[in-house]
Protein backbone atom coordinates (compact mmCIF):
# COMPACT_ATOMS: atom_id res chain seq x y z
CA UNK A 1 -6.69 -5.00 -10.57
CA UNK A 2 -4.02 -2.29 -10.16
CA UNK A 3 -0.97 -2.59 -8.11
CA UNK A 4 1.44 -0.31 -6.75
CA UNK A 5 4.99 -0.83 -8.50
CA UNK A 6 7.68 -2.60 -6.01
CA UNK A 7 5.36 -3.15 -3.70
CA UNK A 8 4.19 -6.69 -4.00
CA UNK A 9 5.59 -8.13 -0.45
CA UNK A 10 3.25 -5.32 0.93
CA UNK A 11 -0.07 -7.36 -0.36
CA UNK A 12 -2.04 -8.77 2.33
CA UNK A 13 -5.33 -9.74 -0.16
CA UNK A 14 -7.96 -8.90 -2.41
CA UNK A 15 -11.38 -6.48 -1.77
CA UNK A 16 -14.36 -8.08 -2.56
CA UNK A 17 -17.35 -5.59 -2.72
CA UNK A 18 -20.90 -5.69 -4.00
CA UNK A 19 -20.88 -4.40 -7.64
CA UNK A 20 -17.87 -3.18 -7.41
CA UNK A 21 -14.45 -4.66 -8.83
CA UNK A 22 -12.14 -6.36 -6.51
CA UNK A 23 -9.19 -4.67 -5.98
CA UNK A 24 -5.86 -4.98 -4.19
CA UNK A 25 -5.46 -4.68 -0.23
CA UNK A 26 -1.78 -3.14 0.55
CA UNK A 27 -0.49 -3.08 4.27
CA UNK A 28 0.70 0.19 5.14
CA UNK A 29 2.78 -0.69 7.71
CA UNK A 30 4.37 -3.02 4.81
CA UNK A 31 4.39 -0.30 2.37
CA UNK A 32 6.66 2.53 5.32
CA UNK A 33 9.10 -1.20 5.56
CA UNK A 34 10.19 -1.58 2.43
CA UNK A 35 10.67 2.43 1.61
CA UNK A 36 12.70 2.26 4.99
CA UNK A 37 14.86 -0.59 4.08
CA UNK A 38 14.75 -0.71 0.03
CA UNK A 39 15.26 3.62 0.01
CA UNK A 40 16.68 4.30 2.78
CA UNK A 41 14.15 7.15 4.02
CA UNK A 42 13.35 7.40 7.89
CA UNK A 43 9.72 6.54 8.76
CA UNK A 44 8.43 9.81 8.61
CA UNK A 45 9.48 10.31 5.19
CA UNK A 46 8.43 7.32 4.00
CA UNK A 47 4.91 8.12 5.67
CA UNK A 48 4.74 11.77 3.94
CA UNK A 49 5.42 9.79 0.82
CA UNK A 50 3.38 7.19 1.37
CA UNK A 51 0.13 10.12 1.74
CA UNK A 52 1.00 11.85 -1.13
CA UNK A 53 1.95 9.43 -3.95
CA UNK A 54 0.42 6.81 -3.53
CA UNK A 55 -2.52 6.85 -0.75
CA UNK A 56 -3.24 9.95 -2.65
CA UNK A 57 -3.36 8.76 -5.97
CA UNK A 58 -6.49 7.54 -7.54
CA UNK A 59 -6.15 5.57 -10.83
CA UNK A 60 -10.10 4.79 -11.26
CA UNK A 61 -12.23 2.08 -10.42
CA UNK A 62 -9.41 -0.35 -9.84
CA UNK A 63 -7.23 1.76 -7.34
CA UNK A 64 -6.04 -0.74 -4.84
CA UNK A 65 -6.84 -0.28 -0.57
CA UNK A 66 -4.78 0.26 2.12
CA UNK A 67 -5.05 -0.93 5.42
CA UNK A 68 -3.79 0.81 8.74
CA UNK A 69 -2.30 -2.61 10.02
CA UNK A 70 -1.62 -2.65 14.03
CA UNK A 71 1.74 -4.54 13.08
CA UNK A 72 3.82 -5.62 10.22
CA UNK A 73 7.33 -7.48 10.80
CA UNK A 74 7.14 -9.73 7.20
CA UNK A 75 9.19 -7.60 5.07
């Protein structure tokens, strides 16, 4: 499975799909946390980031998911 560098508090579980690998399950709302508070980029930077780098980026088969979470207050 892949994982998104610095990113492991943002983990919420694992994918499991018929024939297909398992991969990763990242919390968005997790993800825009820790670029707010670790970076120091306002929430709509960290979203525009968050889009392009990495929701946008697909590494193959193992390319972890990312889940539109309705809250996240963990990180």
């Amino acid at each position: 499975m892949l994982k998104v560098d610095g990113f492991d508090k943002a983990i919420i579980g694992e994918v499991i799909s018929f024939n297909r690998p398992n991969v990763l399950c990242y919390s968005i709302g997790g993800i825009i946390d820790i670029m707010v508070k670790r970076d120091g980029m306002t929430v709509d930077e960290a979203y525009e980031f968050f889009d392009y780098n990495i929701a946008g980026a697909y590494h193959g088969e193992g390319t972890p998911v990312f889940l539109a979470d309705l809250e996240w207050s963990d990180v």
